[in-house]
PDB file of N, CA and C in Angstrom:
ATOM      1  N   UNK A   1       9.663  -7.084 -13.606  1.00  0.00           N
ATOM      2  CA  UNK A   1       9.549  -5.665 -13.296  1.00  0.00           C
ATOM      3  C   UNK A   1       8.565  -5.483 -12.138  1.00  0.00           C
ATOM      4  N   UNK A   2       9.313  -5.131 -10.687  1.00  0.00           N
ATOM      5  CA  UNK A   2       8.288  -4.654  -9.948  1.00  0.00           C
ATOM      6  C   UNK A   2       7.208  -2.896  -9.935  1.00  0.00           C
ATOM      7  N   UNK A   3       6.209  -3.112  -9.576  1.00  0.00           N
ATOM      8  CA  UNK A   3       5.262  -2.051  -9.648  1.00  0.00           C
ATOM      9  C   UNK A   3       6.191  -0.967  -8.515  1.00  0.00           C
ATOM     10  N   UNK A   4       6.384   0.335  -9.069  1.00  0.00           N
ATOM     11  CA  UNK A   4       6.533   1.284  -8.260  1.00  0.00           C
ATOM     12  C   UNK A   4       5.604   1.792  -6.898  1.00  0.00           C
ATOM     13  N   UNK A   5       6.133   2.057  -5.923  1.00  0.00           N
ATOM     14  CA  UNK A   5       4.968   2.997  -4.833  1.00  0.00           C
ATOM     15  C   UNK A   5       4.384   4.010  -5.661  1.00  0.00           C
ATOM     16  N   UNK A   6       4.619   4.867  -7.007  1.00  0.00           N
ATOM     17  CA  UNK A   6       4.069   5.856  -7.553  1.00  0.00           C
ATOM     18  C   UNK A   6       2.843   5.149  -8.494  1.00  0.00           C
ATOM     19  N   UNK A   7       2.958   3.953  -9.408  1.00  0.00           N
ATOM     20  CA  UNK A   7       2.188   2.874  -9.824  1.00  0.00           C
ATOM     21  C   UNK A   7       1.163   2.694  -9.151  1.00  0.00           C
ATOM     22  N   UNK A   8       1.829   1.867  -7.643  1.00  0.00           N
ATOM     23  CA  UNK A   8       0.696   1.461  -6.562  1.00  0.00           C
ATOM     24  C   UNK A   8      -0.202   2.240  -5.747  1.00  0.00           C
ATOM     25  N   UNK A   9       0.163   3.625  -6.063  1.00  0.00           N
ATOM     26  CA  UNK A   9      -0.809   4.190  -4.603  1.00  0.00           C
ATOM     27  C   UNK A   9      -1.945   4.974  -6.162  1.00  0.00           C
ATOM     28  N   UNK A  10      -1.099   5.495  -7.587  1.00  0.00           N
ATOM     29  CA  UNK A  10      -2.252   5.361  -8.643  1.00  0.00           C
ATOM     30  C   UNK A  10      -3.709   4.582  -8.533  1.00  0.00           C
ATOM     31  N   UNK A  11      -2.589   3.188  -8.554  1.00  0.00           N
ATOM     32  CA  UNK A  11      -4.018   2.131  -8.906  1.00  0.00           C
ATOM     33  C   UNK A  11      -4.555   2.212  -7.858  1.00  0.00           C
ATOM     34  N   UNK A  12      -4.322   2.551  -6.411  1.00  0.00           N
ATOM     35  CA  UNK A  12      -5.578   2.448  -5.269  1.00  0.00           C
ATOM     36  C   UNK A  12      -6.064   3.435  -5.234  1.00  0.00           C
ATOM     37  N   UNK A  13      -5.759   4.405  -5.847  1.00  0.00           N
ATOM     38  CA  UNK A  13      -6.735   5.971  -6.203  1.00  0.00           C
ATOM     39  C   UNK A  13      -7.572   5.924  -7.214  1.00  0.00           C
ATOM     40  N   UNK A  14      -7.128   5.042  -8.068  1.00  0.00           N
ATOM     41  CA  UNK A  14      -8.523   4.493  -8.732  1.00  0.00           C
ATOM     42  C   UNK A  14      -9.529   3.635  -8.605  1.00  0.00           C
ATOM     43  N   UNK A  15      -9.144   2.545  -7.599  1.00  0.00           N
ATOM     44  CA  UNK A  15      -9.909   1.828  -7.229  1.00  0.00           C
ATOM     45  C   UNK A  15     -11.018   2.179  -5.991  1.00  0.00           C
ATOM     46  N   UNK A  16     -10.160   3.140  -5.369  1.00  0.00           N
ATOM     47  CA  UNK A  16     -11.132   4.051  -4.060  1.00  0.00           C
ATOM     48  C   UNK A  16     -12.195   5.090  -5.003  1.00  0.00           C
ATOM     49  N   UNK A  17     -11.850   5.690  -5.764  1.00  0.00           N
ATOM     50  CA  UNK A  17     -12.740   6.609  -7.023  1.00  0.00           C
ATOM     51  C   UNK A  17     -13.688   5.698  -7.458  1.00  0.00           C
ATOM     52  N   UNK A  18     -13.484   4.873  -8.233  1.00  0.00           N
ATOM     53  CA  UNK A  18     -14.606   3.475  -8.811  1.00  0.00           C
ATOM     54  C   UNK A  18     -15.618   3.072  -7.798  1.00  0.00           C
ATOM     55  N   UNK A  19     -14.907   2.524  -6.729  1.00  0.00           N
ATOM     56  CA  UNK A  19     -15.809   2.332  -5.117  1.00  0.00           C
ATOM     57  C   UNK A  19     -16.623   3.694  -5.010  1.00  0.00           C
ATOM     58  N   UNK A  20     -16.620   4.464  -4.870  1.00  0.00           N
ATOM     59  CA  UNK A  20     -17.026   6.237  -4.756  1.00  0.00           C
ATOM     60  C   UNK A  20     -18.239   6.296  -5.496  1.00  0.00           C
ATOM     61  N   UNK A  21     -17.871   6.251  -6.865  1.00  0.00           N
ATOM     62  CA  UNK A  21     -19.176   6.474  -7.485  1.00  0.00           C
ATOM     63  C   UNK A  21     -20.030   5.293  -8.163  1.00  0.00           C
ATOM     64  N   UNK A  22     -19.909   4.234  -7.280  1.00  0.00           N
ATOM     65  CA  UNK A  22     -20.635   2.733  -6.682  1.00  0.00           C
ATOM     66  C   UNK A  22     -22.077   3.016  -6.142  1.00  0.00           C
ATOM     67  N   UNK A  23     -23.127   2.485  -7.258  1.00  0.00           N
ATOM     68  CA  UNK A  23     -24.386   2.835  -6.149  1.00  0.00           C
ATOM     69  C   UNK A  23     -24.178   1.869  -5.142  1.00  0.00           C
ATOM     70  N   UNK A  24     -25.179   2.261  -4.136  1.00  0.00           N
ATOM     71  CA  UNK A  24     -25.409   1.225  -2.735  1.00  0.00           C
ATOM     72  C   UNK A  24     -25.899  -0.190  -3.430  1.00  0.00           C
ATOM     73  N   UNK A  25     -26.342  -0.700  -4.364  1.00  0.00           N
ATOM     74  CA  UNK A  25     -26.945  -1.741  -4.935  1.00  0.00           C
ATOM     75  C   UNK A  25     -25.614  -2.358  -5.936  1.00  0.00           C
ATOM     76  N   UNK A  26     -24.666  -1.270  -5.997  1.00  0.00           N
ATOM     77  CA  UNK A  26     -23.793  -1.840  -7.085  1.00  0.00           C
ATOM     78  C   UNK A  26     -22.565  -2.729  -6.176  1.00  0.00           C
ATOM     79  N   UNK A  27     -22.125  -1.787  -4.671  1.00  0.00           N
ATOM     80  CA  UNK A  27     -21.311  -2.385  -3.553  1.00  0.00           C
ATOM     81  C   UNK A  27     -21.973  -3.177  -3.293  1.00  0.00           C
ATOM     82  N   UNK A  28     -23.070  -3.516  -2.947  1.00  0.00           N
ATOM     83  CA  UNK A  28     -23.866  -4.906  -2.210  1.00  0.00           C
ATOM     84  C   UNK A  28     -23.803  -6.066  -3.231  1.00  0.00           C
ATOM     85  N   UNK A  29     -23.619  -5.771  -4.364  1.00  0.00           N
ATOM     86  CA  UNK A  29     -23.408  -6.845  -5.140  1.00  0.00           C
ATOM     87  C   UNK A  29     -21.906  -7.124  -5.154  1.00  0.00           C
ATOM     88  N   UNK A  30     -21.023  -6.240  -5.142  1.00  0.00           N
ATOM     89  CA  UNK A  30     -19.561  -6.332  -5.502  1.00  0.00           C
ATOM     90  C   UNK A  30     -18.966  -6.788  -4.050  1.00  0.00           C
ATOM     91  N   UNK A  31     -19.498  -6.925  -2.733  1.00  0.00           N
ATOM     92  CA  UNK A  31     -19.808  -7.469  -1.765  1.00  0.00           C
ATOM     93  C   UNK A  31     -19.553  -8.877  -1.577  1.00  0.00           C
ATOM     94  N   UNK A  32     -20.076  -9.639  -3.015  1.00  0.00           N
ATOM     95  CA  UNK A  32     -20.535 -10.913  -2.935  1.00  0.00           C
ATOM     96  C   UNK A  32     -19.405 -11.036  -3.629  1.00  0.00           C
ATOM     97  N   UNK A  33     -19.162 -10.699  -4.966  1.00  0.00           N
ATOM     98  CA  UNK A  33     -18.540 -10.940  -5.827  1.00  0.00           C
ATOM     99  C   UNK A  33     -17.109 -10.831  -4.968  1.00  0.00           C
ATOM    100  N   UNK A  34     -17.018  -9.999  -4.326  1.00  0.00           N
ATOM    101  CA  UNK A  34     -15.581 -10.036  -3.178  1.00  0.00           C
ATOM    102  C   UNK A  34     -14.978 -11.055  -2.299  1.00  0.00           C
ATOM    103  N   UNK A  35     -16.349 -11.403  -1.851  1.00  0.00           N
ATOM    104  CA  UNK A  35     -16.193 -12.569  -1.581  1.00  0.00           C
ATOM    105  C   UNK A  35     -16.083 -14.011  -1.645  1.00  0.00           C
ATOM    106  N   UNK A  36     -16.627 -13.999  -3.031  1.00  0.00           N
ATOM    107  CA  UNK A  36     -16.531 -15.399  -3.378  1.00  0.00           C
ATOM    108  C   UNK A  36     -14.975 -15.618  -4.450  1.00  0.00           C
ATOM    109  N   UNK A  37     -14.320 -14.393  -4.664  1.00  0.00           N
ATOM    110  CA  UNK A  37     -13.140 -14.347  -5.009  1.00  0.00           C
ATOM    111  C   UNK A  37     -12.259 -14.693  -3.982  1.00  0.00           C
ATOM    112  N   UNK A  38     -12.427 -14.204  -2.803  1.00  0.00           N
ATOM    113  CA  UNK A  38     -11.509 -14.207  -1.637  1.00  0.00           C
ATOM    114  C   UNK A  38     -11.576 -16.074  -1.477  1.00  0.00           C
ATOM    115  N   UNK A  39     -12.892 -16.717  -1.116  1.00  0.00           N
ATOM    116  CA  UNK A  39     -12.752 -17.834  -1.450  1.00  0.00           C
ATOM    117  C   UNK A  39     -12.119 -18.638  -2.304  1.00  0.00           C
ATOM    118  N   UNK A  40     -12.038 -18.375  -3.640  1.00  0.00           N
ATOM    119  CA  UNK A  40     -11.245 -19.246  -4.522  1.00  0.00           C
ATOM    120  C   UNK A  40      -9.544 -18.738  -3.904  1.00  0.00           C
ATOM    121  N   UNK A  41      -9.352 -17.587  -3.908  1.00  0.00           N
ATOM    122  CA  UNK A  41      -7.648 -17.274  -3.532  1.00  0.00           C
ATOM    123  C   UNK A  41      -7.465 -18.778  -2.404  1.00  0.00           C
ATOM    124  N   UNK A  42      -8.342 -18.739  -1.003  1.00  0.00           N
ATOM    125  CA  UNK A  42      -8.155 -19.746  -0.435  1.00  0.00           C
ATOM    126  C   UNK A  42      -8.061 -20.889  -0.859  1.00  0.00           C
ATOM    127  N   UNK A  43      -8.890 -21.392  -1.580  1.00  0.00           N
ATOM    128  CA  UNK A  43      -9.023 -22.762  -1.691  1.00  0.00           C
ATOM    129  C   UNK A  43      -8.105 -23.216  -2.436  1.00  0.00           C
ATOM    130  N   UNK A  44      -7.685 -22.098  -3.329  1.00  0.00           N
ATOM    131  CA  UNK A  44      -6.414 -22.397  -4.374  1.00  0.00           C
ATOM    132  C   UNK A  44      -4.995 -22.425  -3.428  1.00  0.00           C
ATOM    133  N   UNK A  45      -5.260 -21.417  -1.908  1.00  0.00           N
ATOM    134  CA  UNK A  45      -4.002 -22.071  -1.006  1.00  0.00           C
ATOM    135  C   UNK A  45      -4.009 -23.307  -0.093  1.00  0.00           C
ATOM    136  N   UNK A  46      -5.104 -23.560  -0.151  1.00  0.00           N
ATOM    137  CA  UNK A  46      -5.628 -24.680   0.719  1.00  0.00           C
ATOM    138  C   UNK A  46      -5.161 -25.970   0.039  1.00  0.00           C
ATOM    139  N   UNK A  47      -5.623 -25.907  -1.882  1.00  0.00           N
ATOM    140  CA  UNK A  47      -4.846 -26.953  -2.836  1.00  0.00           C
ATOM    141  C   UNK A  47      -3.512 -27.261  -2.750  1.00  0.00           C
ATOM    142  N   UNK A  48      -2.899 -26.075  -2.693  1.00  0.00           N
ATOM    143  CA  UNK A  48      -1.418 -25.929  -2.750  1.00  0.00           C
ATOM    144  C   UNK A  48      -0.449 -26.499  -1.030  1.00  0.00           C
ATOM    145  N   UNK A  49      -1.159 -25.818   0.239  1.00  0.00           N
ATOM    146  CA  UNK A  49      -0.856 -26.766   1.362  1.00  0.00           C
ATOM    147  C   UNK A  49      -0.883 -28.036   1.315  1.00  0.00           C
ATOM    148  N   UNK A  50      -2.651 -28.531   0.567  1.00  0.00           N
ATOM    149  CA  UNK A  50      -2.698 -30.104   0.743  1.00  0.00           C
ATOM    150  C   UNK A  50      -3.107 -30.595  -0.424  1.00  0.00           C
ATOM    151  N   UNK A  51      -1.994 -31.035  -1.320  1.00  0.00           N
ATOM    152  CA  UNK A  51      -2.277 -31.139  -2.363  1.00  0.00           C
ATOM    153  C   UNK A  51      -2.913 -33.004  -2.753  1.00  0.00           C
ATOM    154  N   UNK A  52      -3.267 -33.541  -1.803  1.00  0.00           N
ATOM    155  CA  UNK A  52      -3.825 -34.881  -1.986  1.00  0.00           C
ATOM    156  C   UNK A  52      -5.442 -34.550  -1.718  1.00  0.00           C
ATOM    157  N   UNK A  53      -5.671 -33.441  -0.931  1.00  0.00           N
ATOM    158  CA  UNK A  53      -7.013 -33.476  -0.756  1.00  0.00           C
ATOM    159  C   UNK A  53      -7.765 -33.151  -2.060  1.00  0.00           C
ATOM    160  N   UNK A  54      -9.326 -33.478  -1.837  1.00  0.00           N
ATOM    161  CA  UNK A  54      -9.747 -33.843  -2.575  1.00  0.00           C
ATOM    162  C   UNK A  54     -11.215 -32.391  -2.806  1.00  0.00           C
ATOM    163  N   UNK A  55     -12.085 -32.173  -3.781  1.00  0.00           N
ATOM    164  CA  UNK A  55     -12.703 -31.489  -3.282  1.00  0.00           C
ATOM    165  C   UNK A  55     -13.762 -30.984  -2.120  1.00  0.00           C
ATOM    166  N   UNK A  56     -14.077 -32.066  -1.946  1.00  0.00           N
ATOM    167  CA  UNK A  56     -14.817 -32.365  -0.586  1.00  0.00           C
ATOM    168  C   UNK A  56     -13.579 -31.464   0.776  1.00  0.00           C
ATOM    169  N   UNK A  57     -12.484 -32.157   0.313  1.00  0.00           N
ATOM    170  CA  UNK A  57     -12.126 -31.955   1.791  1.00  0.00           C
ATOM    171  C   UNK A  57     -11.474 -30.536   1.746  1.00  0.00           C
ATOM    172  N   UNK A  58     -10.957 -30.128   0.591  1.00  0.00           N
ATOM    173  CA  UNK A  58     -10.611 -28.545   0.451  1.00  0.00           C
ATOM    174  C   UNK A  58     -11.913 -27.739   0.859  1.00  0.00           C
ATOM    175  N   UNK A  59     -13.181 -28.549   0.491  1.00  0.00           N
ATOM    176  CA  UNK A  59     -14.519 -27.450   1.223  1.00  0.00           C
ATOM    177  C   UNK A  59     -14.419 -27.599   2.697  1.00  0.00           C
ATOM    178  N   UNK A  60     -13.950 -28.548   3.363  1.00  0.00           N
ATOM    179  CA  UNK A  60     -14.238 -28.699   4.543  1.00  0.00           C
ATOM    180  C   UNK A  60     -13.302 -28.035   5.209  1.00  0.00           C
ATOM    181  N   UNK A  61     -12.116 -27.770   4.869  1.00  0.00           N
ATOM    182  CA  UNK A  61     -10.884 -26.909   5.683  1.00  0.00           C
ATOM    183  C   UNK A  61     -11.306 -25.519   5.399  1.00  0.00           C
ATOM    184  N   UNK A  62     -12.370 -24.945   4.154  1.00  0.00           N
ATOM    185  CA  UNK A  62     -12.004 -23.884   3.926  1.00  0.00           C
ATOM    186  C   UNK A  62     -13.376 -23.868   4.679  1.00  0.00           C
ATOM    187  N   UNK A  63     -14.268 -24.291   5.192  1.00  0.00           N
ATOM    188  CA  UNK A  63     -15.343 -23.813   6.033  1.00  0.00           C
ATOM    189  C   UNK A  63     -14.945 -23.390   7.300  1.00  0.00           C
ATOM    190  N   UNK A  64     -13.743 -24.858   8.031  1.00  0.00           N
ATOM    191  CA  UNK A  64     -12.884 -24.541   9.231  1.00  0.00           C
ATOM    192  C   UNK A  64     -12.260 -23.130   9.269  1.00  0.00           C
ATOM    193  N   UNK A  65     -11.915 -22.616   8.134  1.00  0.00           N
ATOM    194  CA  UNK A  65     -10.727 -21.573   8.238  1.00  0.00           C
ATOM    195  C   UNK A  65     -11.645 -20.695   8.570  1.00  0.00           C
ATOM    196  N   UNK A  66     -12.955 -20.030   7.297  1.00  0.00           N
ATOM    197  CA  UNK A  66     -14.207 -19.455   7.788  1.00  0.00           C
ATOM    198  C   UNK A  66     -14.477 -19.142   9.405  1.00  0.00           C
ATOM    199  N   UNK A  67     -14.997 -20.359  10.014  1.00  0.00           N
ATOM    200  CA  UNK A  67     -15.494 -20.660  10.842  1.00  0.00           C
ATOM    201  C   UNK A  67     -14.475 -19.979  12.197  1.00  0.00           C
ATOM    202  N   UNK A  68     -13.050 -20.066  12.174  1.00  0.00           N
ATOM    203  CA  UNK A  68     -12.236 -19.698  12.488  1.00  0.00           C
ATOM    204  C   UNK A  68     -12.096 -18.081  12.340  1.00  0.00           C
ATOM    205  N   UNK A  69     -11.858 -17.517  11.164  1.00  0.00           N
ATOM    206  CA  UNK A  69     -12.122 -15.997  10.956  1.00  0.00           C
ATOM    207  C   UNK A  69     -13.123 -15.617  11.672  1.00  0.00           C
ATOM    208  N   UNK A  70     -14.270 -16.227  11.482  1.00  0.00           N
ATOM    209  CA  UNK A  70     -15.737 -15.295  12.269  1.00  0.00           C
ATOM    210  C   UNK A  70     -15.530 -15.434  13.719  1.00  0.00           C
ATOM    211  N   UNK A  71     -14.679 -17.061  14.252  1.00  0.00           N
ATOM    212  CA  UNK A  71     -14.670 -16.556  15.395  1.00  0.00           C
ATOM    213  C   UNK A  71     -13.730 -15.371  16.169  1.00  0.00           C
ATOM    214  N   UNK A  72     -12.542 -14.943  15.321  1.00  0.00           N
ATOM    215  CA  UNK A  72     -11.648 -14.347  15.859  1.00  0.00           C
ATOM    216  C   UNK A  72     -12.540 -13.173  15.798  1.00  0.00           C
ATOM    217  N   UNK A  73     -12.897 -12.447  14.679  1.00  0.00           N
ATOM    218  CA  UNK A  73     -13.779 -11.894  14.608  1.00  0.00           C
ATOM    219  C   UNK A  73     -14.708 -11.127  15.870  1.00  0.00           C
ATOM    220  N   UNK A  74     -15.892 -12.127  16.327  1.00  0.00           N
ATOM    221  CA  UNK A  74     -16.688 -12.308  17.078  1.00  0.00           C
ATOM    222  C   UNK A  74     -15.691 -11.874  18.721  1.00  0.00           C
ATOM    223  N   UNK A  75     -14.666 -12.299  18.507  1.00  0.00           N
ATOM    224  CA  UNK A  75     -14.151 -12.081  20.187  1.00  0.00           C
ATOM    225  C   UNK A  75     -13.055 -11.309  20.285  1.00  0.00           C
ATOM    226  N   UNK A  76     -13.406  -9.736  19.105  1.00  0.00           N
ATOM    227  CA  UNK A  76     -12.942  -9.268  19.217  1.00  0.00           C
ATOM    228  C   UNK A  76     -10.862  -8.880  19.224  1.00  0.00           C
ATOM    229  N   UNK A  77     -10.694  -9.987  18.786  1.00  0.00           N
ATOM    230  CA  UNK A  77      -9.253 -10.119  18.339  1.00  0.00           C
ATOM    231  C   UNK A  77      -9.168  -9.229  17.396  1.00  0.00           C
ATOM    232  N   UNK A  78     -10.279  -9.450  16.193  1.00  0.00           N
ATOM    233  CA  UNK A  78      -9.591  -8.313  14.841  1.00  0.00           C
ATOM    234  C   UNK A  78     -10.883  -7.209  14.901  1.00  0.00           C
ATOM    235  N   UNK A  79      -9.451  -6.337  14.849  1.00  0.00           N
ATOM    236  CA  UNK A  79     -10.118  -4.920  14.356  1.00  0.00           C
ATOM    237  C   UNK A  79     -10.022  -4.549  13.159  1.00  0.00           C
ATOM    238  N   UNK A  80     -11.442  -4.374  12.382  1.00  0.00           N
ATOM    239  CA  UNK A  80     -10.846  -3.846  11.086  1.00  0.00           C
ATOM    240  C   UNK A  80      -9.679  -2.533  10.890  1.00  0.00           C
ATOM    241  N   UNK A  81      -8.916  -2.118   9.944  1.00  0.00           N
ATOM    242  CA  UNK A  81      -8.421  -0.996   9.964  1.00  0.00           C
ATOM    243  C   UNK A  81      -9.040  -0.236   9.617  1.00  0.00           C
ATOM    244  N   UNK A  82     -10.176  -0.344   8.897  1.00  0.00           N
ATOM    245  CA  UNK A  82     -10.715   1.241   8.656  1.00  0.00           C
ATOM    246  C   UNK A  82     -10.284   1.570   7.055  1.00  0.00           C
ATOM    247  N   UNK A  83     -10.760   2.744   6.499  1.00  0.00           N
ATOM    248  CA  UNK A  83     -10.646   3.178   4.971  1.00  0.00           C
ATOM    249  C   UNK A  83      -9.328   4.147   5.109  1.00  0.00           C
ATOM    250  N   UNK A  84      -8.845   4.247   3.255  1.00  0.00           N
ATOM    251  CA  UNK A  84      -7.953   4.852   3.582  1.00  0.00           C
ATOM    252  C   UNK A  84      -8.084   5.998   3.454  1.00  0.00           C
ATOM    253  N   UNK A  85      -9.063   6.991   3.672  1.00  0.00           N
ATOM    254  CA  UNK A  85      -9.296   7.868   4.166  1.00  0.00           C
ATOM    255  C   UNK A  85      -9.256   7.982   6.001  1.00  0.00           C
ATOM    256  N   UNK A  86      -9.969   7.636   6.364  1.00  0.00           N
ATOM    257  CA  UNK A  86      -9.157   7.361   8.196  1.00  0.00           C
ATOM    258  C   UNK A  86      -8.614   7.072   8.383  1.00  0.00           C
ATOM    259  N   UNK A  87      -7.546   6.369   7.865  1.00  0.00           N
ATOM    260  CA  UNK A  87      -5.619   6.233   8.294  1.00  0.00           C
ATOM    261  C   UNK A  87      -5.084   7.353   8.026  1.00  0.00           C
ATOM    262  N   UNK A  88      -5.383   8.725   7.480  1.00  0.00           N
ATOM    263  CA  UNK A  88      -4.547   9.656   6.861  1.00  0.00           C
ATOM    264  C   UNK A  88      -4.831  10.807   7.790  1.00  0.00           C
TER     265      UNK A  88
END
């Protein structure tokens, strides 16, 4: 069963509400926690590309990939999009 557009734009109206009434100390933590999730998603695709590597070397591609993001980053290639309040 796929999730409806009426489902999906729900759950991101709740998740933008939750973010909302987020102290500044509660986002700076959920910050981290964001990120070190976003990490495992990788490394779990990084397993799945190369599935002989080992842990060592899944850290070392996923620093490359890192290292790679910040630079695109840095030279201006990516623009964030912005909230979804300023797309509307």
């Amino acid at each position: 069963m796929q999730p409806t557009p009426t489902l999906i734009n729900d759950i991101d109206r709740e998740r933008i509400s939750r973010a909302k009434r987020m102290t500044v100390a509660e986002k700076f933590l959920a910050g981290g926690d964001l990120f070190d999730e976003v990490c495992e998603r990788m490394r779990a695709g990084i397993r799945s590309q190369f599935p002989n590597e080992d842990d060592a070397g899944v850290k070392r591609i996923l620093k490359e990939r890192l290292a790679r993001l910040r630079q695109v980053e840095e030279h201006g290639i990516y623009h964030p999009a912005g909230t979804l309040d300023e797309q509307q």
